[in-house]
C-alpha atoms as a PDB file:
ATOM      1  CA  UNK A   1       0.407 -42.989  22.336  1.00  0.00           C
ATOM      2  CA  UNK A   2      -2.323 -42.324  19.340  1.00  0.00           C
ATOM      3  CA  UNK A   3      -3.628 -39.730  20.522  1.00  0.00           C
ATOM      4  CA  UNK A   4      -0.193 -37.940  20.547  1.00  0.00           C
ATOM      5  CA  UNK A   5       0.429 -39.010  17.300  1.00  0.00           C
ATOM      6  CA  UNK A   6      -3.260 -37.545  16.412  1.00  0.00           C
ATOM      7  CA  UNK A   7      -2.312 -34.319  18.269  1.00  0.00           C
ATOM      8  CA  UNK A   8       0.914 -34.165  16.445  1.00  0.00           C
ATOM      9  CA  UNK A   9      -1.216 -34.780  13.272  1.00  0.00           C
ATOM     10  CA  UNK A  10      -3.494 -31.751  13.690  1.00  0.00           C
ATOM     11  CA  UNK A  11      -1.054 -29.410  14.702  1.00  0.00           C
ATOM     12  CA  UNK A  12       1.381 -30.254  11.604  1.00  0.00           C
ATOM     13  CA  UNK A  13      -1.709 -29.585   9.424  1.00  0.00           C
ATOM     14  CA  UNK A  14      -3.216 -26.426  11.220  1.00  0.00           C
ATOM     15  CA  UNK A  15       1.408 -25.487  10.870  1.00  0.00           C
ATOM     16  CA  UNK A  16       1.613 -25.563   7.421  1.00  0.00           C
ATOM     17  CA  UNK A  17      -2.100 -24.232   6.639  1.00  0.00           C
ATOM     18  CA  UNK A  18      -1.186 -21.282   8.755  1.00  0.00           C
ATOM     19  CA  UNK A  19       2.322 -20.579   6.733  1.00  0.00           C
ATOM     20  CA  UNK A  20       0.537 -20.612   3.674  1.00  0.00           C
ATOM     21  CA  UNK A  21      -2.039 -18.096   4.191  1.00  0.00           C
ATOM     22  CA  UNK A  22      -1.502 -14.470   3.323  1.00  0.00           C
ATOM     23  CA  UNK A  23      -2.415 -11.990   6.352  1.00  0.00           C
ATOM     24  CA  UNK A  24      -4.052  -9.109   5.169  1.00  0.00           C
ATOM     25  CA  UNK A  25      -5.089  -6.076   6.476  1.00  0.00           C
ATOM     26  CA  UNK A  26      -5.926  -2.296   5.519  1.00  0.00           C
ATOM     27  CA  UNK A  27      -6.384   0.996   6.263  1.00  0.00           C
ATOM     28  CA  UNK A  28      -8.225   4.024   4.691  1.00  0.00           C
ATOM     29  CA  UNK A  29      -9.346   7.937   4.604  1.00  0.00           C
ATOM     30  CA  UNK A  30     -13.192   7.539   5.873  1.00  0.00           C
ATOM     31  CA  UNK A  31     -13.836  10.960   4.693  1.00  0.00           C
ATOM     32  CA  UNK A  32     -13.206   9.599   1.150  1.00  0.00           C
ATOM     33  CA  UNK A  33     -15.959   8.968  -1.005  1.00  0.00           C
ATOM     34  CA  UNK A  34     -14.407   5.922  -3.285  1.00  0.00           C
ATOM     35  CA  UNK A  35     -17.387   5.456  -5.878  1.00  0.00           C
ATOM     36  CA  UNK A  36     -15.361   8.295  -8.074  1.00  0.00           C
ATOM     37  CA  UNK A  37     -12.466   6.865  -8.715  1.00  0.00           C
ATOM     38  CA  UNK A  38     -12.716   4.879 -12.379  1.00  0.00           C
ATOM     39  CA  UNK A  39      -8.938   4.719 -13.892  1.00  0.00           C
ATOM     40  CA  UNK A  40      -5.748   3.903 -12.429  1.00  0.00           C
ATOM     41  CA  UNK A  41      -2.043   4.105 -12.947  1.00  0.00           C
ATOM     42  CA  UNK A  42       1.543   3.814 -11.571  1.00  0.00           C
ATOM     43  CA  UNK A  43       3.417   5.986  -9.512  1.00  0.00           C
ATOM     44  CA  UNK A  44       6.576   5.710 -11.291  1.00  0.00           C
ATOM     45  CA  UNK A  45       9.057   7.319  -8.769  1.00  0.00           C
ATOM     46  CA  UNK A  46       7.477   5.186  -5.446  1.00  0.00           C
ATOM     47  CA  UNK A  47       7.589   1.708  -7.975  1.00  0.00           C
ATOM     48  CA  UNK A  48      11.439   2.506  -9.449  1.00  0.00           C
ATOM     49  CA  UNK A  49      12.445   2.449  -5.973  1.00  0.00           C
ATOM     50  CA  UNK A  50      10.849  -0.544  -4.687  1.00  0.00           C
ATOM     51  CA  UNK A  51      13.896  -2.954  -3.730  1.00  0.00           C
ATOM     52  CA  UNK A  52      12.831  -6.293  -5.737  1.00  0.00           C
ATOM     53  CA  UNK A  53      13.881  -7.887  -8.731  1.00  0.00           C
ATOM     54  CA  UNK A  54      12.316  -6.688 -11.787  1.00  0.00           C
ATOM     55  CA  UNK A  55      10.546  -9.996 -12.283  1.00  0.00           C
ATOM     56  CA  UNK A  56       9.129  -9.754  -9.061  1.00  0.00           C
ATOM     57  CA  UNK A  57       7.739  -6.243  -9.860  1.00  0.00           C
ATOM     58  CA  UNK A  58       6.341  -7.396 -12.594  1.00  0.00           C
ATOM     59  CA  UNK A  59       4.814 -10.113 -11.508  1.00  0.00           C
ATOM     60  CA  UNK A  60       3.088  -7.686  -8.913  1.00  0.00           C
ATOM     61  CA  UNK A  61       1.790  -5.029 -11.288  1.00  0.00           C
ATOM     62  CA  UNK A  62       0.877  -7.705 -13.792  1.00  0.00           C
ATOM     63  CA  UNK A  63      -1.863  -8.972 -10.941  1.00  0.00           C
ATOM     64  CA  UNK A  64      -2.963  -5.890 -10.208  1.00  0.00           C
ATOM     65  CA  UNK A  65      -3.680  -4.994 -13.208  1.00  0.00           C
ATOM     66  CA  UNK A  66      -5.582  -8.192 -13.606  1.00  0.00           C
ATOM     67  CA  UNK A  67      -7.217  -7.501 -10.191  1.00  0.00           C
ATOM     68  CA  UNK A  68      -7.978  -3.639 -10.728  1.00  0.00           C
ATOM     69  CA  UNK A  69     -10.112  -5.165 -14.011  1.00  0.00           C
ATOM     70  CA  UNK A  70     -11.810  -7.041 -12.635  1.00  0.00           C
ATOM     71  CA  UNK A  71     -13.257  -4.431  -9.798  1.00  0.00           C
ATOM     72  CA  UNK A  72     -14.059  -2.169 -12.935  1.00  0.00           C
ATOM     73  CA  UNK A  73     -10.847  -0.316 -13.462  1.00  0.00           C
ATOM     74  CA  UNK A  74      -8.999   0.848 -16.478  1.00  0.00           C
ATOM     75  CA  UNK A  75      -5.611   2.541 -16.705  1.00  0.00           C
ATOM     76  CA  UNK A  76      -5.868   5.924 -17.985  1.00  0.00           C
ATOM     77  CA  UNK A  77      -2.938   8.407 -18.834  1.00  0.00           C
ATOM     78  CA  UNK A  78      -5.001  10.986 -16.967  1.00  0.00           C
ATOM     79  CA  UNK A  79      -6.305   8.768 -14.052  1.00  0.00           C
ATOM     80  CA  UNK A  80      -7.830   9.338 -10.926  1.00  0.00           C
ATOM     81  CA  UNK A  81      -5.890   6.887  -8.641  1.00  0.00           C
ATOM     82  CA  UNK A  82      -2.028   6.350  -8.578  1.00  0.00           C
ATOM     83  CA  UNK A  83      -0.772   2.848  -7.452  1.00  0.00           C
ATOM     84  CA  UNK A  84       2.193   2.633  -5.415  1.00  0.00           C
ATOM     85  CA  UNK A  85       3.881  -0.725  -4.141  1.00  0.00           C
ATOM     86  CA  UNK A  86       6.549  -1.502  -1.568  1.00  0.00           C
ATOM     87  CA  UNK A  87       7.931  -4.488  -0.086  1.00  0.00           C
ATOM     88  CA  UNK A  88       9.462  -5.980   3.155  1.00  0.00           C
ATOM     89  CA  UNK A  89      11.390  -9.044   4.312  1.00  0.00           C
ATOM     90  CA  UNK A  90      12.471 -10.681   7.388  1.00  0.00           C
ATOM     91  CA  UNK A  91      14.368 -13.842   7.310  1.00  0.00           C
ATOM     92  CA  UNK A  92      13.054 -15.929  10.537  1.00  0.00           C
ATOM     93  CA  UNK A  93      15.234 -19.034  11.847  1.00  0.00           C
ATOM     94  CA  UNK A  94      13.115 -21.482  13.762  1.00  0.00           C
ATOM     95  CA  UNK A  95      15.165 -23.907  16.035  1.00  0.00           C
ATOM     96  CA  UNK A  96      13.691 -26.745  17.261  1.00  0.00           C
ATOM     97  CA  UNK A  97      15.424 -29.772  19.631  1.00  0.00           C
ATOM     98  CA  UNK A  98      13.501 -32.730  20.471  1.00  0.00           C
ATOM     99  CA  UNK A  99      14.511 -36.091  22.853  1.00  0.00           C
ATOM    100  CA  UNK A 100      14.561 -38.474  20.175  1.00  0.00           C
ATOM    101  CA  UNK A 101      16.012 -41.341  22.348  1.00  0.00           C
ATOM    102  CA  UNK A 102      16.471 -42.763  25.730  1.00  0.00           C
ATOM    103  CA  UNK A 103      15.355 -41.025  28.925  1.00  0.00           C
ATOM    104  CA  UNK A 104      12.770 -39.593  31.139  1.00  0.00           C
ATOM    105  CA  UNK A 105      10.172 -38.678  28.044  1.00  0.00           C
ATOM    106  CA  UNK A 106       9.031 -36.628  25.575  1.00  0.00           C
ATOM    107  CA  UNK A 107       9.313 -32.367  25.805  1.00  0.00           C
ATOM    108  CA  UNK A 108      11.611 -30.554  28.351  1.00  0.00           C
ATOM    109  CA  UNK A 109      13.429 -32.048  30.699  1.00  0.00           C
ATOM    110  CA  UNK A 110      16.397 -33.512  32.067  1.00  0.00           C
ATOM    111  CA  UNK A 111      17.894 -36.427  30.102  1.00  0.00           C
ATOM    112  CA  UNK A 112      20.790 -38.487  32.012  1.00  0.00           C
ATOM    113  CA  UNK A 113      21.756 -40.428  29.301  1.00  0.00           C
ATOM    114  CA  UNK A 114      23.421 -36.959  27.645  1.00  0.00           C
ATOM    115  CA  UNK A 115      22.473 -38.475  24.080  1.00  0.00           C
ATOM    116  CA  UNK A 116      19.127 -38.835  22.079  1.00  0.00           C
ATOM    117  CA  UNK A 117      18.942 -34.984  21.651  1.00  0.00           C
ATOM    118  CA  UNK A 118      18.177 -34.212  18.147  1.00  0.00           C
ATOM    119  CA  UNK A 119      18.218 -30.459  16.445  1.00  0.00           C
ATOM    120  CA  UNK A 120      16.589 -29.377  13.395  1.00  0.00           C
ATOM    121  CA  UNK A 121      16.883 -25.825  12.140  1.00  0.00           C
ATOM    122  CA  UNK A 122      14.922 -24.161   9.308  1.00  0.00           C
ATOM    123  CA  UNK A 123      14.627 -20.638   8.015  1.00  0.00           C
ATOM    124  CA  UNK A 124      11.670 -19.034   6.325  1.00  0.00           C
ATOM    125  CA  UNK A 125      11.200 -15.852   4.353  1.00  0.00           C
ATOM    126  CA  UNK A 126       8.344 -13.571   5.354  1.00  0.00           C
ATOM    127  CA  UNK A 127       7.739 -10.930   3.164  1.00  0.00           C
ATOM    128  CA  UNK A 128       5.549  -8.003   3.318  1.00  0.00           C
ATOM    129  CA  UNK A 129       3.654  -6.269   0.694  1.00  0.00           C
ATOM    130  CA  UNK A 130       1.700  -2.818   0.396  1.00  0.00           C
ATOM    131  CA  UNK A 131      -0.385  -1.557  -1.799  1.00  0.00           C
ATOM    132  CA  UNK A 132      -0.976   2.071  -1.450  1.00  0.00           C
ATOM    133  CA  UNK A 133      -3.760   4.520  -3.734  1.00  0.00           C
ATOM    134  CA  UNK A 134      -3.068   7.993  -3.849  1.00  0.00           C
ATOM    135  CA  UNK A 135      -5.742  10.404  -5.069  1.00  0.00           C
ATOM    136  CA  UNK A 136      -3.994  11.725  -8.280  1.00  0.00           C
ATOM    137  CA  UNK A 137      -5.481  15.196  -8.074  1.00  0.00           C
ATOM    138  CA  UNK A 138      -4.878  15.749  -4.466  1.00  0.00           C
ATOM    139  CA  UNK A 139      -1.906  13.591  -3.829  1.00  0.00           C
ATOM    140  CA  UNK A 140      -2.897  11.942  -0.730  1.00  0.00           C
ATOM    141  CA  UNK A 141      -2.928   8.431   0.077  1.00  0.00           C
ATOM    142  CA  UNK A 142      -6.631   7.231   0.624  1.00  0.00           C
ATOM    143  CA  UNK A 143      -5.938   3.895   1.070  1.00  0.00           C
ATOM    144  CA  UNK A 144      -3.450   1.531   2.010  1.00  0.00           C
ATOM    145  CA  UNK A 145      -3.803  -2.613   2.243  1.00  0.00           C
ATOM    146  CA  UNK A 146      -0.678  -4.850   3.332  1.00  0.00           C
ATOM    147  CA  UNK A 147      -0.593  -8.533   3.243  1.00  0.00           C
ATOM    148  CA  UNK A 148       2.135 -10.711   4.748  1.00  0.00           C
ATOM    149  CA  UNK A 149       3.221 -14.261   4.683  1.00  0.00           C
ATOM    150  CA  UNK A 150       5.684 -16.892   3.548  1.00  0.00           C
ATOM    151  CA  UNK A 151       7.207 -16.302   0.249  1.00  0.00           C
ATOM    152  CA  UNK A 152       8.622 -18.887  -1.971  1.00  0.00           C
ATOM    153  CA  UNK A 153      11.870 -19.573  -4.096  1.00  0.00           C
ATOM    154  CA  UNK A 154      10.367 -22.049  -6.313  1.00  0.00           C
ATOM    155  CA  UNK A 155      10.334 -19.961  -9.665  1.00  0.00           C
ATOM    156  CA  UNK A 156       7.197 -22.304 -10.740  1.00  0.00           C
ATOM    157  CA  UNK A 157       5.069 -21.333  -7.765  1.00  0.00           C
ATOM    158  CA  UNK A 158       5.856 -17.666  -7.888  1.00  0.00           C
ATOM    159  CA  UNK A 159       3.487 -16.054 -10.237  1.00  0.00           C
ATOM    160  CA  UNK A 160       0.686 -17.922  -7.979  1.00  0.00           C
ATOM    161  CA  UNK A 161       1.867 -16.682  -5.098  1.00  0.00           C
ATOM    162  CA  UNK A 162       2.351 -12.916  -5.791  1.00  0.00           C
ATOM    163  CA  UNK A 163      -1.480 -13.303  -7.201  1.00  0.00           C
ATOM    164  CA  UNK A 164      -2.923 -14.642  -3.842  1.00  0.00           C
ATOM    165  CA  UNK A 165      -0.801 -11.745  -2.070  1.00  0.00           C
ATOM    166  CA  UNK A 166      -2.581  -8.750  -4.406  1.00  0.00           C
ATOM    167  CA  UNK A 167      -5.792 -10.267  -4.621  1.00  0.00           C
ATOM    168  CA  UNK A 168      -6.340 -10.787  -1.164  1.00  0.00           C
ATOM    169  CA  UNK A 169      -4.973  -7.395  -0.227  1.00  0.00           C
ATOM    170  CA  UNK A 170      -7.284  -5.837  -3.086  1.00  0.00           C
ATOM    171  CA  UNK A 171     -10.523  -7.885  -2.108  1.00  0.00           C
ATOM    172  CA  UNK A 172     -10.405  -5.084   0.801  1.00  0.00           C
ATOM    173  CA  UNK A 173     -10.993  -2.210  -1.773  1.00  0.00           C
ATOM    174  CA  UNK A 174     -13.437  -0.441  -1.963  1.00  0.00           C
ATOM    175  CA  UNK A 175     -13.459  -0.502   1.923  1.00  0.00           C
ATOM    176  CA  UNK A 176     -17.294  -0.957   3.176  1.00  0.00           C
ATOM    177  CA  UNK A 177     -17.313   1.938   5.139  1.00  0.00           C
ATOM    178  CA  UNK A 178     -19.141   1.637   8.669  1.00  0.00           C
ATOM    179  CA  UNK A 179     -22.103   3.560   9.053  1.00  0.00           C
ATOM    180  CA  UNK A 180     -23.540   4.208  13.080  1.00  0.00           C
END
């Protein structure tokens, strides 16, 4: 019996590690030499569009503006990349029923009793977020990083939230371009 307790144990931890971690991943021109590009700004018409609330948007272009100076950026009225955000979200509904009393043990299975069937249901919101760069002279998108996980409603835990999202998506610029 402890060692299903231990095994329940290490899968409840390795549960909620894994729905707090932001999955990122990215994509990118490899023809693209990225060592030229020194400023930065938004592109207005792709961010105006972007279906979040405007404290939401600002809490992502507040960290990447944060992030972007810290890899060496600066905005620039003339710049050489154009920054361009949008979002998804997908509600997911996780059902779970579990013997919680008399019969033939835990998991699936027949139970003749009819009773000791509990149900729990919970719902999670996982939300999406790209980050795209668009070569302002060419207008072409040279790179493109997404990172998804579980978002959160708890207004105090927000702004750190929406930073782990864009800094983990932007640790992946520059990419480190494989060489044969």
């Amino acid at each position: 019996m402890k060692s299903i307790q231990k095994l329940t144990a290490v899968f409840a931890i390795f549960l909620l590690t894994s729905c707090a971690s932001v999955r990122v991943a990215s994509d990118f021109d490899k023809s693209v030499d990225f060592t030229k590009y020194k400023t930065y700004a938004y592109y207005k018409n792709g961010i105006d569009k972007v279906e979040i609330s405007d404290l939401d948007k600002k809490r992502i272009l507040r960290s990447i503006d944060e992030v972007m100076a810290s890899k060496g950026f600066v905005k620039s009225e003339n710049p050489d990349l154009l920054v361009n955000i949008f979002t998804k979200e997908r509600e997911e509904v996780n059902v779970n029923q579990f013997n919680a009393g008399w019969g033939y043990g835990w998991g699936w299975g027949w139970n003749p009793f009819g009773f000791g069937m509990q149900t729990s249901v919970s719902t999670n919101t996982e939300g999406t977020l790209f980050i795209d760069l668009i070569d302002a002279s060419k207008k072409e998108m040279i790179w493109q990083g997404e990172g998804s996980g579980y978002l959160t409603k708890n207004t105090a835990k927000k702004d750190e939230r929406v930073k782990e999202f864009v800094s983990k998506i932007l640790a992946q610029y520059p990419p480190i371009v494989q060489t044969k």
